[in-house]
Protein backbone atom coordinates (compact mmCIF):
# COMPACT_ATOMS: atom_id res chain seq x y z
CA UNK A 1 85.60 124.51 96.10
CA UNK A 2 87.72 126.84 93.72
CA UNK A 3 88.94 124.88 91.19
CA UNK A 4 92.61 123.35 91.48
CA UNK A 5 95.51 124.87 89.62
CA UNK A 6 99.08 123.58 89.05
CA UNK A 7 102.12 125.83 88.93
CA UNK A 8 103.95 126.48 85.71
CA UNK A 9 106.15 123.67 85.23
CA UNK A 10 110.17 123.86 85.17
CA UNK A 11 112.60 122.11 83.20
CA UNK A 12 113.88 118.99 85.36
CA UNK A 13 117.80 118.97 85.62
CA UNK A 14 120.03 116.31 83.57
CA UNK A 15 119.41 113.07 85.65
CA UNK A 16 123.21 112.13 84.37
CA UNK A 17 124.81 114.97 85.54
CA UNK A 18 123.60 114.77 89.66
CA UNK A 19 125.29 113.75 92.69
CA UNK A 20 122.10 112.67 94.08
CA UNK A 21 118.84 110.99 92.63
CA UNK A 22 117.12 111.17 95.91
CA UNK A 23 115.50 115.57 96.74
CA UNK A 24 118.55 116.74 94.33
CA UNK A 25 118.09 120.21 95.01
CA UNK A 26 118.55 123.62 93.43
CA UNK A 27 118.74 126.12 95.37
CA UNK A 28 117.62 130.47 94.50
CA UNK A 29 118.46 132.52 97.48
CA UNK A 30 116.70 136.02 98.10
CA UNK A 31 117.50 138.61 101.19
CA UNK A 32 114.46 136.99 102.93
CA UNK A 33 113.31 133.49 101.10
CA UNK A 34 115.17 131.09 99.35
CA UNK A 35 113.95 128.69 96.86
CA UNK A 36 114.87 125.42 96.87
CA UNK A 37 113.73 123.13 93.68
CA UNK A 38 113.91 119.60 94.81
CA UNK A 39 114.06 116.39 92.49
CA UNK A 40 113.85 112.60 92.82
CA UNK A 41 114.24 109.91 90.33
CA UNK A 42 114.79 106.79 92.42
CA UNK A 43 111.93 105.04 94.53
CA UNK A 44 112.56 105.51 98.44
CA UNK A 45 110.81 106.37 102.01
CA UNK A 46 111.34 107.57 105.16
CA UNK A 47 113.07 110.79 103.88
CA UNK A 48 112.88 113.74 106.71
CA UNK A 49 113.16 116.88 105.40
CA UNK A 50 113.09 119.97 107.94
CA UNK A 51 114.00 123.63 107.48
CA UNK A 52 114.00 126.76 109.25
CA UNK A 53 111.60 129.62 109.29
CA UNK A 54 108.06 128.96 107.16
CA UNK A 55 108.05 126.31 104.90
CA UNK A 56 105.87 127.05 101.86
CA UNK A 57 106.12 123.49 99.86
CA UNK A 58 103.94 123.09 96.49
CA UNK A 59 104.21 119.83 94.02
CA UNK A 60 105.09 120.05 90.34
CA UNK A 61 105.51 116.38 89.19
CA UNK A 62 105.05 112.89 90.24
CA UNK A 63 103.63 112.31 93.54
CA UNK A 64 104.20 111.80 96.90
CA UNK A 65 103.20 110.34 100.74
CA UNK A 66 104.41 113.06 103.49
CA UNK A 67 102.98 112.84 106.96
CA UNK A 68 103.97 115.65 109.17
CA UNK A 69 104.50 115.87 113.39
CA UNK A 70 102.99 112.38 113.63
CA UNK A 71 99.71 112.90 111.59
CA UNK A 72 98.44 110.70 109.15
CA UNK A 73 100.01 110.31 106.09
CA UNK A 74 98.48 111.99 102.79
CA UNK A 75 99.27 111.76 98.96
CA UNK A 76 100.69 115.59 97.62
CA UNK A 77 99.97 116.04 94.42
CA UNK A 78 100.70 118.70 91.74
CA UNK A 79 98.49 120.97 92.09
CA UNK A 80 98.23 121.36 95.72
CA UNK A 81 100.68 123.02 98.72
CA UNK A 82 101.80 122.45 102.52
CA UNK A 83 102.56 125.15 104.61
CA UNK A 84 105.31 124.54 108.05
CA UNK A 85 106.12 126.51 110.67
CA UNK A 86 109.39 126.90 111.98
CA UNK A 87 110.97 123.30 113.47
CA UNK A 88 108.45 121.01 111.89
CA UNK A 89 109.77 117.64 110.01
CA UNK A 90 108.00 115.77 107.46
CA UNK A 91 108.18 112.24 106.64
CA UNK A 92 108.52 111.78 102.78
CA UNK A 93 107.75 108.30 100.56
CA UNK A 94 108.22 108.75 96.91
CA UNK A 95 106.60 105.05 96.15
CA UNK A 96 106.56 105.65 92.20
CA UNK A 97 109.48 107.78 91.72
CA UNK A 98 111.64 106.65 88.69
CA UNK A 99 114.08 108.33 85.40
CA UNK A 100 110.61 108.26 83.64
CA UNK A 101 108.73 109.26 86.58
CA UNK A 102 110.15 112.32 88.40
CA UNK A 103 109.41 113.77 91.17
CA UNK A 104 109.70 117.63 91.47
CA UNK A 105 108.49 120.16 94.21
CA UNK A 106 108.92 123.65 94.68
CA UNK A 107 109.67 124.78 98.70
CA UNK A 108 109.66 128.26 100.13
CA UNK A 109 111.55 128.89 103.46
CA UNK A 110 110.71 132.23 104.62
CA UNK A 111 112.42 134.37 106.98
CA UNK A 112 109.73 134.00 110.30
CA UNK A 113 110.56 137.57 111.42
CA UNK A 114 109.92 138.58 107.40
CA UNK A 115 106.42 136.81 107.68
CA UNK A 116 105.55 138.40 111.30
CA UNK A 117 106.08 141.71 109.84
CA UNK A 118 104.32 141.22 106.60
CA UNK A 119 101.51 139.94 108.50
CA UNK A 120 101.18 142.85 111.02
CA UNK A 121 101.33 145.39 108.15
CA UNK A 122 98.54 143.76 106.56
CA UNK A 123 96.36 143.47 109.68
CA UNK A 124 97.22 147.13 110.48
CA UNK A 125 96.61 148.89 106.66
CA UNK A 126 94.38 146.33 105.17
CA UNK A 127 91.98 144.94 108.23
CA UNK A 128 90.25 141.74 106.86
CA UNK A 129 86.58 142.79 107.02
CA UNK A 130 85.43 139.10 107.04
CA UNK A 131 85.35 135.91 109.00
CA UNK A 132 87.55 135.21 111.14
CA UNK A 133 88.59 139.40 110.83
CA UNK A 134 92.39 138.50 111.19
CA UNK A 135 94.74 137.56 108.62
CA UNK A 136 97.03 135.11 110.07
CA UNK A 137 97.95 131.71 108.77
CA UNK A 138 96.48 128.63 110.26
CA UNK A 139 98.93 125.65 110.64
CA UNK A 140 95.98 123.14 111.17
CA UNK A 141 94.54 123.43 107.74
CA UNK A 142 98.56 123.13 106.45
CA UNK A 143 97.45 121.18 102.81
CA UNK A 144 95.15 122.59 100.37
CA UNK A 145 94.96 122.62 96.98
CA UNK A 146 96.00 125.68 95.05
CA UNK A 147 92.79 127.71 93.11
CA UNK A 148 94.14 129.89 90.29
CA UNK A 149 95.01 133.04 92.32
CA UNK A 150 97.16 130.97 94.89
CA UNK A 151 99.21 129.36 92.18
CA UNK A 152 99.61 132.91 90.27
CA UNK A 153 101.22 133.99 93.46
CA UNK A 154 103.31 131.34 93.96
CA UNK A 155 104.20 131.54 89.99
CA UNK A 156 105.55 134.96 90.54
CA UNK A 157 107.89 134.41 93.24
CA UNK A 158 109.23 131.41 91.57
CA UNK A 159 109.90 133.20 88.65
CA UNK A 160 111.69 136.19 90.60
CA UNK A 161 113.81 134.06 92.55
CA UNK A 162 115.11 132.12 89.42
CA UNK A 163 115.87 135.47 87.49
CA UNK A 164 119.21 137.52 87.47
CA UNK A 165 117.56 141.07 88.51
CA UNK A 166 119.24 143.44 90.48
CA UNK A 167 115.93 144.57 91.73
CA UNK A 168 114.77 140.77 92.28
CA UNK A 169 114.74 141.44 96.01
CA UNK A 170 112.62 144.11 96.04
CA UNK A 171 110.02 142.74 93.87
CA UNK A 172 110.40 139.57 96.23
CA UNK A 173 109.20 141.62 98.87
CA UNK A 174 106.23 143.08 97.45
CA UNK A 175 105.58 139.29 95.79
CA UNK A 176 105.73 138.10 99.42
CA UNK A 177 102.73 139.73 100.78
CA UNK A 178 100.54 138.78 98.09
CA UNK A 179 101.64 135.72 98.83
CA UNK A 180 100.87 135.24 102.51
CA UNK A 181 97.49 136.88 101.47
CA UNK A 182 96.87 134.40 98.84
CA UNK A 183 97.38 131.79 101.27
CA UNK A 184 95.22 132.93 103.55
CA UNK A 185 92.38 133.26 101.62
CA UNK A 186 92.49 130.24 100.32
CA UNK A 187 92.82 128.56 104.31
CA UNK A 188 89.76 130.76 105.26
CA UNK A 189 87.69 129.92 101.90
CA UNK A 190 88.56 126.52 102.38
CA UNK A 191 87.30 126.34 106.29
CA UNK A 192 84.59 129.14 105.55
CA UNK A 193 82.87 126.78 102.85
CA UNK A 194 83.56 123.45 104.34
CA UNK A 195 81.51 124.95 107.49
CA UNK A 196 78.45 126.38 105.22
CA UNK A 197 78.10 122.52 104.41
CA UNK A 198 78.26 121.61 108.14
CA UNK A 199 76.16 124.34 109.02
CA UNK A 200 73.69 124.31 106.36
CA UNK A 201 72.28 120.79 106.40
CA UNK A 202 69.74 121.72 103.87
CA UNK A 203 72.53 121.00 101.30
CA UNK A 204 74.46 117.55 103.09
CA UNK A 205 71.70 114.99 101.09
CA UNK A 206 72.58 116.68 97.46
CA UNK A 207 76.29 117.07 98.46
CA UNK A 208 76.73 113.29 99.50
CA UNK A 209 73.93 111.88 96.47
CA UNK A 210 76.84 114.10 94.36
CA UNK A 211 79.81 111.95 95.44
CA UNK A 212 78.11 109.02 95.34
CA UNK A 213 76.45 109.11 91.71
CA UNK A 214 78.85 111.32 90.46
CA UNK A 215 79.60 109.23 86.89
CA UNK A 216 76.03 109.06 86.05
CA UNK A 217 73.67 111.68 85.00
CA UNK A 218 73.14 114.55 87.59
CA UNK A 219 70.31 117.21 87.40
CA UNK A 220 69.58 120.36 89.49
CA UNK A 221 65.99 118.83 89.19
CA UNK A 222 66.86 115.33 91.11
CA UNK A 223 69.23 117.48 93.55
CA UNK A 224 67.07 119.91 94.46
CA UNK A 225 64.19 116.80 95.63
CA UNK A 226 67.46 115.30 97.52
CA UNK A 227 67.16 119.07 99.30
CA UNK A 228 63.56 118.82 99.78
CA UNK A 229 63.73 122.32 98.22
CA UNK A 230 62.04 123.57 94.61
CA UNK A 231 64.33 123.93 91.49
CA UNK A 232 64.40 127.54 91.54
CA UNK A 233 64.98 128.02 95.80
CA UNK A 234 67.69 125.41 95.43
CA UNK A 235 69.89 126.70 92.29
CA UNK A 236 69.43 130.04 94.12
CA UNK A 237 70.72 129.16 97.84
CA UNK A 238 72.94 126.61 96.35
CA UNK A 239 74.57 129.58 94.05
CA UNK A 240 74.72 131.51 97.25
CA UNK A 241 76.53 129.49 99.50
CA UNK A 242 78.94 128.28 97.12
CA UNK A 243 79.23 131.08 94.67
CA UNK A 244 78.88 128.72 91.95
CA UNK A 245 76.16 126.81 90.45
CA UNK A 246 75.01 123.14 91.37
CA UNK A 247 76.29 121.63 88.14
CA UNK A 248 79.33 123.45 88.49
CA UNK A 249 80.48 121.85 91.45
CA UNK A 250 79.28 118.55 89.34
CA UNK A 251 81.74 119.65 86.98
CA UNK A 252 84.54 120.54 89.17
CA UNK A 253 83.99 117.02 91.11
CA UNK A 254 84.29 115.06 88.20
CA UNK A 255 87.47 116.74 87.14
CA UNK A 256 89.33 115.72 90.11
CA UNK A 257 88.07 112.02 89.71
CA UNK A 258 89.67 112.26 86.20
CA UNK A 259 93.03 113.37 87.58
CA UNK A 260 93.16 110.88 89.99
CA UNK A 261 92.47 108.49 87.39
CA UNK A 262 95.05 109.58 84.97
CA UNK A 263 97.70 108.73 87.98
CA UNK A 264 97.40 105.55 86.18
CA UNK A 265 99.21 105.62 83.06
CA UNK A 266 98.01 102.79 81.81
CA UNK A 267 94.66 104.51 80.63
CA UNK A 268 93.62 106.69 78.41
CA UNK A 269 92.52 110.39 78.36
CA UNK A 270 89.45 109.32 76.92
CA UNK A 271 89.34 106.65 79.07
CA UNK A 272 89.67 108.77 81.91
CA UNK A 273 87.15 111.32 80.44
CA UNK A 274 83.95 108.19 80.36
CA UNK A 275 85.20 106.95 83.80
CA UNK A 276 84.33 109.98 85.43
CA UNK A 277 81.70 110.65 84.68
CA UNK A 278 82.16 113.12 80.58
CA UNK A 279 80.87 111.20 77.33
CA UNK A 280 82.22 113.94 74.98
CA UNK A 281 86.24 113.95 75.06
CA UNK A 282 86.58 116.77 73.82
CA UNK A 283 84.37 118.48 75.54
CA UNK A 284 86.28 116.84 78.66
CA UNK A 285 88.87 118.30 77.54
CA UNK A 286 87.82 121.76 77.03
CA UNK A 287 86.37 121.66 80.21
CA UNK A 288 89.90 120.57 82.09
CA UNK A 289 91.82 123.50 80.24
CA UNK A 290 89.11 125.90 81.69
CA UNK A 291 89.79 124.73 85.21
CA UNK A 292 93.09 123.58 85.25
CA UNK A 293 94.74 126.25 82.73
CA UNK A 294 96.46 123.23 80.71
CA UNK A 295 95.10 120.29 78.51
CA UNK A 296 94.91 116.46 80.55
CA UNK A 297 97.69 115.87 78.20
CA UNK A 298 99.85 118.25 79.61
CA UNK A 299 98.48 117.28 82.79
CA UNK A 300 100.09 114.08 81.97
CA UNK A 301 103.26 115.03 80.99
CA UNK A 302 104.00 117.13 84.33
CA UNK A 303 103.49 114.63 86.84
């Protein structure tokens, strides 16, 4: 339930100048990752894309329908990130994808042995002390949004691959691990809350009244009765679990209704800001920048 982050955006090529309009890429090689920046301005599907090594794959503009090893397709978004193992395709639609309407997505392919290694050191100096006391990646749980320390990572080694800096591989190295760890965390924080809710049913009847009033007016008080728990015992277990306050998680809720709103162009930022649920746009606003680290504008003007 961290909030979402997007990466820091970069510049789209000249659109006149390519060979291709369909995954034009660029490509930033390192001793053990290269970079590849990929870019489509031309509506198309069935596109299989496949690489060697790990595949680290995170969205920058415009928006796409991937399925992967016969699983059910999904919409990737800015903001969010697949992770591949070696020999793994992925089917890619880009439904929407115009000259006005880019599509741009950052990929990672890792060198496996590179990743094995990096793993192993961290397991052996830096044993992970919690749940489930191993750090290894988990290819089941391979799309998840990015929270703000996931996408600082992943800022980083962009940046060091595009740079001309003698010492770029090095830093690339010590950039990796943080990395992987980032990544991790976020897989385990991901599984680790979404089993609290499973687990704890005390908090299923507020979760579910959340999603399904979440544009009208929400208090702790009328949560807490959906609980069957008193204000005070529920703000305090609620706080607990999560690590962040009932209205919070309101907050953060409504904030991803507004960006899948604004998918449509057609409407408004404030607009968006009454349909899900804000009546003050500027306070809407203020509240996006907080989460997201940019304005809905700029929101906007990256996808």
């Amino acid at each position: 339930m961290d909030h979402i982050c997007q990466l820091a955006p970069i510049n789209l090529s000249d659109s006149t100048a390519l060979d291709t309009l369909v995954e034009h890429r660029r490509v930033f090689n390192l001793k053990h990752c290269e970079l590849n920046i990929f870019e489509t301005y031309h509506k198309c599907s069935d596109v299989i894309l496949s690489y060697d090594g790990l595949v680290i794959s995170s969205m920058m503009r415009g928006r796409k329908v991937m399925s992967v090893a016969g699983d059910d397709e999904f919409v990737f978004l800015p903001g969010e990130s697949v992770i591949l193992p070696q020999g793994i395709s992925m089917k890619v639609d880009f439904p929407e994808a115009d000259l006005k309407h880019p599509v741009q997505c950052a990929t990672l392919a890792l060198d496996w042995d590179m990743v094995n290694k990096n793993l192993a050191f961290l397991n052996e100096y830096y044993p992970n002390t919690e749940p489930p006391f191993e750090w290894k990646l988990n290819f089941s749980r391979y799309h998840f949004f990015n929270n703000r320390e996931l996408a600082s990572s992943l800022n980083k080694l962009i940046s060091i691959s595009m740079e001309e800096n003698t010492a770029k591989d090095a830093l690339a190295d010590l950039s990796l691990k943080f990395l992987l760890l980032r990544i991790i965390q976020t897989q385990n924080l991901e599984s680790l809350q979404e089993g609290r809710v499973k687990q704890d049913h005390r908090f299923m009847p507020a979760i579910q009244y959340i999603h399904d009033h979440l544009t009208e007016k929400i208090s702790v008080d009328t949560l807490a009765k959906q609980a069957c728990m008193s204000k005070p015992s529920f703000f305090q277990a609620f706080k607990e679990t999560f690590h962040i306050s009932p209205l919070e998680y309101v907050i953060r809720q409504r904030i991803e209704l507004a960006k899948k709103i604004m998918v449509d162009a057609t409407i408004t930022t404030t607009e968006a800001c009454y349909q899900s649920g804000f009546n003050n746009p500027n306070y809407f606003i203020k509240l996006f920048k907080r989460l997201e680290g940019i304005t809905p504008k700029m929101y906007r003007e990256a996808r």
